[in-house]
N, C-alpha and C. Protein backbone atom coordinates (compact mmCIF):
# COMPACT_ATOMS: atom_id res chain seq x y z
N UNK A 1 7.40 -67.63 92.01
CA UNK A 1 8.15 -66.54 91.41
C UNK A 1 8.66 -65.65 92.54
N UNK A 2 9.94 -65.47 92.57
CA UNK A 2 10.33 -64.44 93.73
C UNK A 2 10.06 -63.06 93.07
N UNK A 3 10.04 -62.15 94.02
CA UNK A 3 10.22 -60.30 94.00
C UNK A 3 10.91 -60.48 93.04
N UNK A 4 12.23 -60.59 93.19
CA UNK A 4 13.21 -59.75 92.31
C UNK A 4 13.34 -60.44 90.60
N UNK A 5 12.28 -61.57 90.74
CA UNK A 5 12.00 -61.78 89.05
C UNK A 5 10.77 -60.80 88.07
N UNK A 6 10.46 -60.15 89.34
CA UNK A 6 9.23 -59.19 88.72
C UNK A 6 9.02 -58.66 87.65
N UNK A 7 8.34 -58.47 86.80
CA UNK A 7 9.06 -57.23 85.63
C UNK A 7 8.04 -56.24 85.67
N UNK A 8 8.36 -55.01 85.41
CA UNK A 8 7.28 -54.00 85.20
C UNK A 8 6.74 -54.07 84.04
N UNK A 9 5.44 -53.53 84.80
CA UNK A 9 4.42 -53.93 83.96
C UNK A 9 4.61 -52.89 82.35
N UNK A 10 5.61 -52.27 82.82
CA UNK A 10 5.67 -50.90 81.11
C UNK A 10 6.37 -51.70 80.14
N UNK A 11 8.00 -52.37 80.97
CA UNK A 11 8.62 -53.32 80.29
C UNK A 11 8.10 -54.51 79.42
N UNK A 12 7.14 -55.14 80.22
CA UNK A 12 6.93 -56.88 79.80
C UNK A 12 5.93 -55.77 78.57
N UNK A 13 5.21 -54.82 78.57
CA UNK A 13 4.55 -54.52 77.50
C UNK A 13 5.55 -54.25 76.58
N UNK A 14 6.42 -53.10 76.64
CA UNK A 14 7.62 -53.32 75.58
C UNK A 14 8.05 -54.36 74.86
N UNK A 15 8.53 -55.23 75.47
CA UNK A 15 8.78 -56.37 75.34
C UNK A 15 7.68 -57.32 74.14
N UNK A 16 6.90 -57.03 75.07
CA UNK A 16 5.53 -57.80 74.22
C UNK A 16 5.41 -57.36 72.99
N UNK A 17 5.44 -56.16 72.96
CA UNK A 17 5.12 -55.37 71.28
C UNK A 17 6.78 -55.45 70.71
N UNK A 18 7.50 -55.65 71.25
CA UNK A 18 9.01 -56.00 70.86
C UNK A 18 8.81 -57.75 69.66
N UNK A 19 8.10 -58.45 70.39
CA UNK A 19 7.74 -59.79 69.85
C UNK A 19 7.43 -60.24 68.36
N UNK A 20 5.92 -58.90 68.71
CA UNK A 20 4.84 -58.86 68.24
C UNK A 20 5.69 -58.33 66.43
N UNK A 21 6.72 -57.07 66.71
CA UNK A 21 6.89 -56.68 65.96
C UNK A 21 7.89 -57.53 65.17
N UNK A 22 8.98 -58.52 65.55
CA UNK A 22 9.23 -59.25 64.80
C UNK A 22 8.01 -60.50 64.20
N UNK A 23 7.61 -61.05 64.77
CA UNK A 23 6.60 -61.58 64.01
C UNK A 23 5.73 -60.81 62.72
N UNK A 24 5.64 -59.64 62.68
CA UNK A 24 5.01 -58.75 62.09
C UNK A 24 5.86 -58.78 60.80
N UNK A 25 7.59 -58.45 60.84
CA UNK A 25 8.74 -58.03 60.54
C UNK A 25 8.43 -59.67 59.02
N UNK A 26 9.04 -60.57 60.04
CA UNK A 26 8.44 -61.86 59.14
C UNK A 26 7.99 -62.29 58.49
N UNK A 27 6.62 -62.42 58.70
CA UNK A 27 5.38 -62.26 57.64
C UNK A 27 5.49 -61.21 56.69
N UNK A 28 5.28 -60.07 57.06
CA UNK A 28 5.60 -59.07 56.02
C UNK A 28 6.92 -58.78 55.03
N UNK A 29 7.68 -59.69 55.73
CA UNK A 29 9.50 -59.70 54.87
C UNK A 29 9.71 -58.13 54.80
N UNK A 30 9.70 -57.55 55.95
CA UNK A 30 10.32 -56.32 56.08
C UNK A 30 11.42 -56.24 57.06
N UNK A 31 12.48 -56.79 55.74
CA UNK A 31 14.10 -56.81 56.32
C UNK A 31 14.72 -55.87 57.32
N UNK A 32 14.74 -54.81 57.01
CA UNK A 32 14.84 -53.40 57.15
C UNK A 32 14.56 -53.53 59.09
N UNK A 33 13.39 -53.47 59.15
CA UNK A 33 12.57 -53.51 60.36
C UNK A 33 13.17 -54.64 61.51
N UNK A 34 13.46 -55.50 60.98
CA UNK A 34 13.49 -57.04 61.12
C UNK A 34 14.81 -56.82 62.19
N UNK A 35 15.56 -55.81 61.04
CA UNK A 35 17.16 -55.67 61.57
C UNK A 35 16.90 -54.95 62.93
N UNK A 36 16.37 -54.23 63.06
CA UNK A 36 16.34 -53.38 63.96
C UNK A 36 15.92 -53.31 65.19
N UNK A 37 15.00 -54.68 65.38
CA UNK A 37 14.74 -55.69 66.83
C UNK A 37 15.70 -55.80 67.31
N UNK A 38 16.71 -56.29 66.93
CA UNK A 38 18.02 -57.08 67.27
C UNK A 38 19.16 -56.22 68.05
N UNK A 39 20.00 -56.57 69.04
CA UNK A 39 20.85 -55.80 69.51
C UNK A 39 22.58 -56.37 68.78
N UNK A 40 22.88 -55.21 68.47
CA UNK A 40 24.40 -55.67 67.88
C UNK A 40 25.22 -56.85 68.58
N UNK A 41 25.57 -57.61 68.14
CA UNK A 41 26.04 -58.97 68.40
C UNK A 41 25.08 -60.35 69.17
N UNK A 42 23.64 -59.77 68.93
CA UNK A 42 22.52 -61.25 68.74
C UNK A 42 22.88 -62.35 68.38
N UNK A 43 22.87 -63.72 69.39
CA UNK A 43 23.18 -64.73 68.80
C UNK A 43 21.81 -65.99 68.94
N UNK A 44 22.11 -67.03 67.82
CA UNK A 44 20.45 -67.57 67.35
C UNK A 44 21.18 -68.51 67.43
N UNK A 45 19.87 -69.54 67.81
CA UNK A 45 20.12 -70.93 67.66
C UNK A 45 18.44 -71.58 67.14
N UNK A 46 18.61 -72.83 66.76
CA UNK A 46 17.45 -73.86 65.97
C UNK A 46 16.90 -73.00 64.83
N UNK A 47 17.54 -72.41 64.39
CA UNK A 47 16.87 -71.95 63.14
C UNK A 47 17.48 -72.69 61.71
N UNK A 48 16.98 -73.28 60.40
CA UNK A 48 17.21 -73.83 59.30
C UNK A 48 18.00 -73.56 58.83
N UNK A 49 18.76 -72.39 59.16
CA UNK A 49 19.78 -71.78 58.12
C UNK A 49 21.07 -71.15 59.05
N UNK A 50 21.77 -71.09 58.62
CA UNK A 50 23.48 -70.29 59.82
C UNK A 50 22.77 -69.03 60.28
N UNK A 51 23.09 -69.09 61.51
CA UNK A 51 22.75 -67.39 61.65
C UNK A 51 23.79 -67.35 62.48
N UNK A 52 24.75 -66.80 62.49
CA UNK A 52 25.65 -65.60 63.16
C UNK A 52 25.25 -64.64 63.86
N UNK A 53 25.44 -63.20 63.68
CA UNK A 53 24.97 -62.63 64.42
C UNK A 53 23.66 -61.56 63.74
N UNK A 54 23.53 -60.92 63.98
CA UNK A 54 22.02 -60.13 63.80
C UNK A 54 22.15 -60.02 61.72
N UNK A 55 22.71 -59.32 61.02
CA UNK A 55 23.00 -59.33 60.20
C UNK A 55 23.04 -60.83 58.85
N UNK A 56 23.48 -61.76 59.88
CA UNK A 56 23.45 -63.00 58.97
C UNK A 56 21.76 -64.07 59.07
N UNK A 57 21.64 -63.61 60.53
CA UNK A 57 20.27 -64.06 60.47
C UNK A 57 19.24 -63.50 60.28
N UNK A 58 19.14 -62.00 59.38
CA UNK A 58 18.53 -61.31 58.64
C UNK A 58 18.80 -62.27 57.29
N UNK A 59 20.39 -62.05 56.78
CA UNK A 59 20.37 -62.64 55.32
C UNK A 59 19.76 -64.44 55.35
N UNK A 60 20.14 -64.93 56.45
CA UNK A 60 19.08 -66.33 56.49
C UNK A 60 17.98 -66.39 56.06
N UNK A 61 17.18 -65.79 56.43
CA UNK A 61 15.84 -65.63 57.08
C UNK A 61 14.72 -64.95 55.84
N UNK A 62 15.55 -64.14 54.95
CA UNK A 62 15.09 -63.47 53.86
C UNK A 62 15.11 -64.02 53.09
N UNK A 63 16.84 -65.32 52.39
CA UNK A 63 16.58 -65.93 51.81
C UNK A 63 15.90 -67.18 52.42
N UNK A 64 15.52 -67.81 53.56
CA UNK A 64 14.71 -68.97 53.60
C UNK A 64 13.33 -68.99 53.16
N UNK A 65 12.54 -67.45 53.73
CA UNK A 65 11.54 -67.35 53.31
C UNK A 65 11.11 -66.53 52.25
N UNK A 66 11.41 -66.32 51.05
CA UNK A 66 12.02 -65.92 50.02
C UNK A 66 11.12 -66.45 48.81
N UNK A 67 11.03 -68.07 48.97
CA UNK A 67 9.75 -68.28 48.37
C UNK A 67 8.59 -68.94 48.92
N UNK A 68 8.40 -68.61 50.08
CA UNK A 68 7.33 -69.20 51.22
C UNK A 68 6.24 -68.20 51.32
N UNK A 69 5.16 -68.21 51.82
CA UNK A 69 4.15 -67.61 52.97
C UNK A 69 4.33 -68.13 53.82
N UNK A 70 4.36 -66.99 54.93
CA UNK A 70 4.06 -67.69 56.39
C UNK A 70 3.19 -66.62 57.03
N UNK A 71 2.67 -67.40 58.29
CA UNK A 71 2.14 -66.50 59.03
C UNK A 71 2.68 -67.04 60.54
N UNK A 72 2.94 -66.33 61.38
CA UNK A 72 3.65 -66.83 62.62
C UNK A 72 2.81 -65.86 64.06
N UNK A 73 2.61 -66.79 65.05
CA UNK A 73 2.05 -66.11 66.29
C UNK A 73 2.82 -66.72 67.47
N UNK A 74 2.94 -66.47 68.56
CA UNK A 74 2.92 -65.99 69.20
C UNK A 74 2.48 -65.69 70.66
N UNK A 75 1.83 -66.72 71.70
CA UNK A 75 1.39 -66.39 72.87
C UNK A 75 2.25 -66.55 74.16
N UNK A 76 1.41 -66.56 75.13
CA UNK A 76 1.66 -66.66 76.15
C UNK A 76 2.93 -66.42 77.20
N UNK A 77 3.38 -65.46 76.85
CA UNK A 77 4.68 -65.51 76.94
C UNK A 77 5.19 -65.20 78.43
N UNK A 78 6.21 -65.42 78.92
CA UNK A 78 6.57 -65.87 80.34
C UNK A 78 8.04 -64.88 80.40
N UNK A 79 7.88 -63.90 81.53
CA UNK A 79 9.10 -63.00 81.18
C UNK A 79 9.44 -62.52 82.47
N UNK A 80 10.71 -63.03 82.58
CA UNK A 80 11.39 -62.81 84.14
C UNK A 80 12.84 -61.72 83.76
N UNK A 81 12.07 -60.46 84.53
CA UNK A 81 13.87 -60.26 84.69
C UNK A 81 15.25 -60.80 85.48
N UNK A 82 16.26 -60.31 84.72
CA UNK A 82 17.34 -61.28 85.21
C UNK A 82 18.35 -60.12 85.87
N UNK A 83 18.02 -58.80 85.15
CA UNK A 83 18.83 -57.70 86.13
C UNK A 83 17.71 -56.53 85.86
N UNK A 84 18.83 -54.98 85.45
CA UNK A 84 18.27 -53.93 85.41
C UNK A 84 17.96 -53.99 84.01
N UNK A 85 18.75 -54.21 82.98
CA UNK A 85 18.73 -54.31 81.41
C UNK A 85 18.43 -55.34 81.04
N UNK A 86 18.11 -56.54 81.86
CA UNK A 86 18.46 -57.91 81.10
C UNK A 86 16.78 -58.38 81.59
N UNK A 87 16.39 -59.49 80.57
CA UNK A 87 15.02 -60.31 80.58
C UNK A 87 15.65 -61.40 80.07
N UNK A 88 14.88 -62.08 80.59
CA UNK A 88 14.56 -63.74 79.56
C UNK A 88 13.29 -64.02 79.54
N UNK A 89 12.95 -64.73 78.57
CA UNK A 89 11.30 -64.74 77.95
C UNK A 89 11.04 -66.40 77.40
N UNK A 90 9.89 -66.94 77.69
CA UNK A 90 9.57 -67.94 77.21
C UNK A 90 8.06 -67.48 76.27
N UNK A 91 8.10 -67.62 74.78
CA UNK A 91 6.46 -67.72 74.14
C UNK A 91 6.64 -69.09 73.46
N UNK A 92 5.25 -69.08 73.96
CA UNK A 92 4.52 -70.13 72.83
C UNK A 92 4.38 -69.44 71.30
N UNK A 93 5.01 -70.64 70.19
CA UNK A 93 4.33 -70.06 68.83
C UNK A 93 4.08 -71.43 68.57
N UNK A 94 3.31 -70.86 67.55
CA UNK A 94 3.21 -71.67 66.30
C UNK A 94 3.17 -71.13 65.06
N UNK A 95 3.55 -71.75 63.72
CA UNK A 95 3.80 -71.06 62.48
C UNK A 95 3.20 -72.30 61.78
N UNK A 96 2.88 -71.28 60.14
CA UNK A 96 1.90 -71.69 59.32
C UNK A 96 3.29 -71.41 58.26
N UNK A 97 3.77 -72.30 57.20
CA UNK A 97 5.02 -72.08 56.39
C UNK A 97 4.28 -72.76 54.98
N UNK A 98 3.77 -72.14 53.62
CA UNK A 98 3.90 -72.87 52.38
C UNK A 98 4.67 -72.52 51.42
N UNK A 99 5.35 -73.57 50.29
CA UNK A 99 6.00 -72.88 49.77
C UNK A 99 5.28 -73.34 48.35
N UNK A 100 5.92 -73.53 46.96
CA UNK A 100 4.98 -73.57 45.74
C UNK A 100 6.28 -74.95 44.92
N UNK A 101 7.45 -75.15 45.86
CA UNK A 101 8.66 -75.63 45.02
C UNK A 101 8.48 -77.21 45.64
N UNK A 102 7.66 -77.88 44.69
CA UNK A 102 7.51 -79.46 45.38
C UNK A 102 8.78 -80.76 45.68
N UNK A 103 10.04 -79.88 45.19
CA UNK A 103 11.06 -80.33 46.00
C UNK A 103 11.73 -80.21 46.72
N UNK A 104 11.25 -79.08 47.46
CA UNK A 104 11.88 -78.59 48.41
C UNK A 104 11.93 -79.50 49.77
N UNK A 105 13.36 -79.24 50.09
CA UNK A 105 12.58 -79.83 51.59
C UNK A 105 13.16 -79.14 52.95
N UNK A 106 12.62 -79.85 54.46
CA UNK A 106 12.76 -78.91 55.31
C UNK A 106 13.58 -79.39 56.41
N UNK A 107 14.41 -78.96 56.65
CA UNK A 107 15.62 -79.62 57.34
C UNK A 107 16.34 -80.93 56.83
N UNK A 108 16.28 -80.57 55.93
CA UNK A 108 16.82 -82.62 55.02
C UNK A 108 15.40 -83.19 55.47
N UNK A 109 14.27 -83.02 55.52
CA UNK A 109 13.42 -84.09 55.65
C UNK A 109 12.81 -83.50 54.47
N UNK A 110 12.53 -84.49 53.37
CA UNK A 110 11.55 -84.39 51.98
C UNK A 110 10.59 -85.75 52.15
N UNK A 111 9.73 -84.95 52.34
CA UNK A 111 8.11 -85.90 52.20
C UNK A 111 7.44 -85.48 51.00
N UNK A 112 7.42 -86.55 49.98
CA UNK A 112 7.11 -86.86 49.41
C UNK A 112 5.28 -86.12 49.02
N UNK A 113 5.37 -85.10 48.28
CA UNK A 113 3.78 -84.18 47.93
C UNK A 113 4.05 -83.06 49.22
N UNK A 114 4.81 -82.73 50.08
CA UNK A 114 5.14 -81.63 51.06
C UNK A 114 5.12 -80.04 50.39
N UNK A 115 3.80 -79.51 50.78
CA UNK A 115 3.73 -77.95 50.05
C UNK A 115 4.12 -76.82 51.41
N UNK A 116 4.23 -77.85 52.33
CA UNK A 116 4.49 -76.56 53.90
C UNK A 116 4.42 -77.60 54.99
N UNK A 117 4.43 -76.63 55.86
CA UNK A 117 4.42 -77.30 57.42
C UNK A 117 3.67 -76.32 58.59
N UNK A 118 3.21 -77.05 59.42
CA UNK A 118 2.50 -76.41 60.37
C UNK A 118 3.17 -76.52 61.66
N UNK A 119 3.71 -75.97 62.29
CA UNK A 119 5.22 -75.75 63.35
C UNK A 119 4.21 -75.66 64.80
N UNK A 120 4.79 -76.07 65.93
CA UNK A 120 4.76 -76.00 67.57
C UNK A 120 5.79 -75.83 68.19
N UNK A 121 6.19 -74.70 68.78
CA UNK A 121 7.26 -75.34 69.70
C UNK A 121 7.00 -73.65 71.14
N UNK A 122 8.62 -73.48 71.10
CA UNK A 122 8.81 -72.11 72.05
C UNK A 122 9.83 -71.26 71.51
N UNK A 123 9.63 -70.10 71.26
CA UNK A 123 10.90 -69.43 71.54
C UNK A 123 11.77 -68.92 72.47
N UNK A 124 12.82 -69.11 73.15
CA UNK A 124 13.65 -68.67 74.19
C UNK A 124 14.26 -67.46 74.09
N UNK A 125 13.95 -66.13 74.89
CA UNK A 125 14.50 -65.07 73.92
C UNK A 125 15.09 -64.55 75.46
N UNK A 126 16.16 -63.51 75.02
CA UNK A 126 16.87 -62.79 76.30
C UNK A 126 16.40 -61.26 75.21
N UNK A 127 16.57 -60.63 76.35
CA UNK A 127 16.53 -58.61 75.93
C UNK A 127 17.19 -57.97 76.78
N UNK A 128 17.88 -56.45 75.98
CA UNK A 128 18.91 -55.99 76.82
C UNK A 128 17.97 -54.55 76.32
N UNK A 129 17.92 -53.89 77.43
CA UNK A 129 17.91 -52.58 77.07
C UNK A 129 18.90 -51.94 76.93
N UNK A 130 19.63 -51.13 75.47
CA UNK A 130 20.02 -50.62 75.18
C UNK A 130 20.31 -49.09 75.55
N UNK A 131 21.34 -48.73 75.09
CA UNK A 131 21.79 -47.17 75.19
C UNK A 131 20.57 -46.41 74.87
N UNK A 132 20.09 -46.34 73.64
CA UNK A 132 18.61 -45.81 73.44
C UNK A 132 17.24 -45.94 74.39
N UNK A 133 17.37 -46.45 75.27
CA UNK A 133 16.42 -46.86 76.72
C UNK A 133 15.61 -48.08 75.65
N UNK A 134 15.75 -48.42 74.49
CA UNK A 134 14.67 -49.44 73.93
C UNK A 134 15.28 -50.75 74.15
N UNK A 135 14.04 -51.62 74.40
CA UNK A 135 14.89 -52.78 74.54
C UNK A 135 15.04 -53.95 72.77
N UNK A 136 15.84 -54.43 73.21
CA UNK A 136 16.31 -55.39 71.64
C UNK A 136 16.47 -56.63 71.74
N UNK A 137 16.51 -57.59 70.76
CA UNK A 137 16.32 -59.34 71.28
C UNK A 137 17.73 -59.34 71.42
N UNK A 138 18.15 -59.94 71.98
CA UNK A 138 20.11 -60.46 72.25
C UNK A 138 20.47 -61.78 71.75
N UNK A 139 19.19 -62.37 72.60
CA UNK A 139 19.33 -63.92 72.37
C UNK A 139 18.20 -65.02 72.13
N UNK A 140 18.05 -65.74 71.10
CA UNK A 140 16.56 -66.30 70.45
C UNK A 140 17.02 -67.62 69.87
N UNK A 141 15.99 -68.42 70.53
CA UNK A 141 16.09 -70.01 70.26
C UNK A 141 15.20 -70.48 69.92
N UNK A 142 14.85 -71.04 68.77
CA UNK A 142 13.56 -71.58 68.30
C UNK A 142 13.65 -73.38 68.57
N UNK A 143 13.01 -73.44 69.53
CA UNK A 143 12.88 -74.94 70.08
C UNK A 143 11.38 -75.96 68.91
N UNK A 144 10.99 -76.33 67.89
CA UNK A 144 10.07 -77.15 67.54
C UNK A 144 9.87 -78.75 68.34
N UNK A 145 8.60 -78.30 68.65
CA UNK A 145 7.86 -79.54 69.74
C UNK A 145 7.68 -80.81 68.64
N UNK A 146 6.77 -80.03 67.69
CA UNK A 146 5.76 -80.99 66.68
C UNK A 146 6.01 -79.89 65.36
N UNK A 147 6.10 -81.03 63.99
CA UNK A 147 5.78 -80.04 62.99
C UNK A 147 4.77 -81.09 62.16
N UNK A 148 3.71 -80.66 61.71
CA UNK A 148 2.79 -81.05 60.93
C UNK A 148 2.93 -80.84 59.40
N UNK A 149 3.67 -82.17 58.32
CA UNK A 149 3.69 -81.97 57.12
C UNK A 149 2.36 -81.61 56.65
N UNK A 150 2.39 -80.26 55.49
CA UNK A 150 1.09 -80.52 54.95
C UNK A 150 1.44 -80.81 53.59
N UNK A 151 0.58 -81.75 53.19
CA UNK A 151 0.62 -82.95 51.98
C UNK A 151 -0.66 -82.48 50.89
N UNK A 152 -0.10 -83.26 49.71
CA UNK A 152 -1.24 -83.27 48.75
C UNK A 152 -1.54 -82.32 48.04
N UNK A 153 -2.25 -81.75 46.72
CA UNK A 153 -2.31 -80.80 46.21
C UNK A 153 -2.93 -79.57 46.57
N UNK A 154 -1.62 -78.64 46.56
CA UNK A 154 -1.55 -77.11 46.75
C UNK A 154 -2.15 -76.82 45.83
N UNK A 155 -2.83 -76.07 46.61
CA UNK A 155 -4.25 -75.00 45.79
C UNK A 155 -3.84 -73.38 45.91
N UNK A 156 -3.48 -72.90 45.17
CA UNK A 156 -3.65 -71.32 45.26
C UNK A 156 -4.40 -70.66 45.94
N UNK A 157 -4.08 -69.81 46.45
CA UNK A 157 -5.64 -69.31 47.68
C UNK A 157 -5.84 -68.03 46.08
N UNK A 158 -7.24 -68.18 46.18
CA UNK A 158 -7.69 -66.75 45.16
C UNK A 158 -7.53 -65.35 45.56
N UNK A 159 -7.33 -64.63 44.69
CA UNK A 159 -6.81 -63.31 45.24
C UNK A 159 -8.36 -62.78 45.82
N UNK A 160 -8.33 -62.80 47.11
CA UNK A 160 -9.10 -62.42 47.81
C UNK A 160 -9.12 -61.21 47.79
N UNK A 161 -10.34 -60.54 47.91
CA UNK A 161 -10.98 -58.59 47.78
C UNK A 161 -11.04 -58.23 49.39
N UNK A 162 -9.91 -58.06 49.84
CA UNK A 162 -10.02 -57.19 50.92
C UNK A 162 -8.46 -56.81 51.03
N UNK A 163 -8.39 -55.54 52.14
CA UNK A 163 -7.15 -54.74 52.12
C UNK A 163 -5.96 -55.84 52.26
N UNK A 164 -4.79 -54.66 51.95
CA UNK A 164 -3.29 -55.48 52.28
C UNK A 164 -2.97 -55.12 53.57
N UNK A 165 -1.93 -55.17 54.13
CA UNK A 165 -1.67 -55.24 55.46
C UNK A 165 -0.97 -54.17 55.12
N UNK A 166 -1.43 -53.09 56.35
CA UNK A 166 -1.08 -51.69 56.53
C UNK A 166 0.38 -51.87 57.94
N UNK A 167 1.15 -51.64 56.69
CA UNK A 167 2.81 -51.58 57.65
C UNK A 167 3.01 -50.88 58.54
N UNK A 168 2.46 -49.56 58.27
CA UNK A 168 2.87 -48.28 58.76
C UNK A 168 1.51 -47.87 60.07
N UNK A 169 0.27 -49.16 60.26
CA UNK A 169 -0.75 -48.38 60.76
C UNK A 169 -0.37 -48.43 62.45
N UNK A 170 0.68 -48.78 63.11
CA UNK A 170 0.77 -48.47 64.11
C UNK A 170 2.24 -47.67 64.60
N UNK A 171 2.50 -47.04 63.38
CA UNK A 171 3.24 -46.08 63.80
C UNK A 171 2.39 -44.37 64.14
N UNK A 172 3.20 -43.96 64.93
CA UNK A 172 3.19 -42.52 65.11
C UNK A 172 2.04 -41.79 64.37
N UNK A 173 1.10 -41.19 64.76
CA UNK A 173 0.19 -40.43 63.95
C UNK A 173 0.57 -39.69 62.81
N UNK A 174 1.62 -38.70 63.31
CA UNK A 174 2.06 -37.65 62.25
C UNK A 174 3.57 -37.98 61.24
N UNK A 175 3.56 -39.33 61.66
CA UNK A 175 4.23 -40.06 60.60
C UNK A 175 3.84 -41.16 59.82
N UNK A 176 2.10 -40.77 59.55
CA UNK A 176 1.54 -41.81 59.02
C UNK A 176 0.28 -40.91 57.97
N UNK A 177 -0.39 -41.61 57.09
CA UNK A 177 -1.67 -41.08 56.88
C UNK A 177 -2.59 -42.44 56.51
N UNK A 178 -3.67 -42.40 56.76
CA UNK A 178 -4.45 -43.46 56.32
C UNK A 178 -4.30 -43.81 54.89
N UNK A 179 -4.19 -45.46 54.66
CA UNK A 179 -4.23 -45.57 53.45
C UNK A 179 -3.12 -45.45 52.71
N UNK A 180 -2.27 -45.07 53.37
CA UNK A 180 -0.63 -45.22 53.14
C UNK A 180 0.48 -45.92 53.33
């Protein structure tokens, strides 16, 4: 790695919780939020559905997962700057996708009893820091290594007795209250 790929260490954390929060955005189908990673004129590639620019791969993305659960993570991620505003980023994910519609299928591939899939690959992402000093995704490529059909009869998970996922618990103190 040369010097001048360095990134500071405040940035790659930005960045990191930049990630974190679309993944968050996802799972939770909080559109709204989702939009707001993104820098005006974001362009996507390997994703299931058209995405254009920030806006259309919101409306993708809402309706793809629309009647799914997912849960999506996230590691290791590899982040070189490329100028003063600019990054490029390599993470590892993997995603957990079910849906309940037994004909559905996923990229034109229908396997036969298919209730979801279990995903490997990388995402390729660029970031620009913006006019607002925050930085935003620009550019995001979802590369799949391996996807694992999962087969056979879907079972309902039981409504399990513990909390929902608190949206708001890592915002701002005095724009939050417990339990809210």
């Amino acid at each position: 790695m040369t010097q001048d790929s360095l990134l500071d260490f405040a940035d790659h954390q930005l960045i990191s919780r930049l990630k974190a929060d679309y993944f968050f955005a996802i799972d939770t189908k909080d559109w709204n939020r989702l939009r707001g990673l993104f820098a005006d004129g974001a362009r996507f590639e390997g994703f299931p559905f058209a995405s254009g620019g920030p806006e259309a791969f919101v409306a993708g993305v809402s309706t793809w997962l629309a009647r799914m659960r997912s849960v999506h993570h996230g590691m290791m991620p590899d982040l070189r700057a490329v100028g003063a505003d600019l990054v490029r980023g390599r993470w590892t994910m993997t995603d957990y996708l079910t849906w309940t519609d037994r004909d559905f299928d996923y990229k034109g591939f229908a396997v036969p009893g298919m209730y979801g899939i279990r995903g490997y690959g990388y995402y390729d992402e660029e970031y620009v820091r913006c006019q607002d000093a925050r930085w935003r995704i620009s550019f995001m490529r979802l590369t799949r290594l391996w996807i694992d059909p999962l087969r056979g009869d879907y079972l309902q998970p039981p409504a399990y007795d513990v909390p929902s996922v608190e949206t708001r618990w890592l915002d701002p103190v005095g724009e939050r209250t417990l339990g809210s």
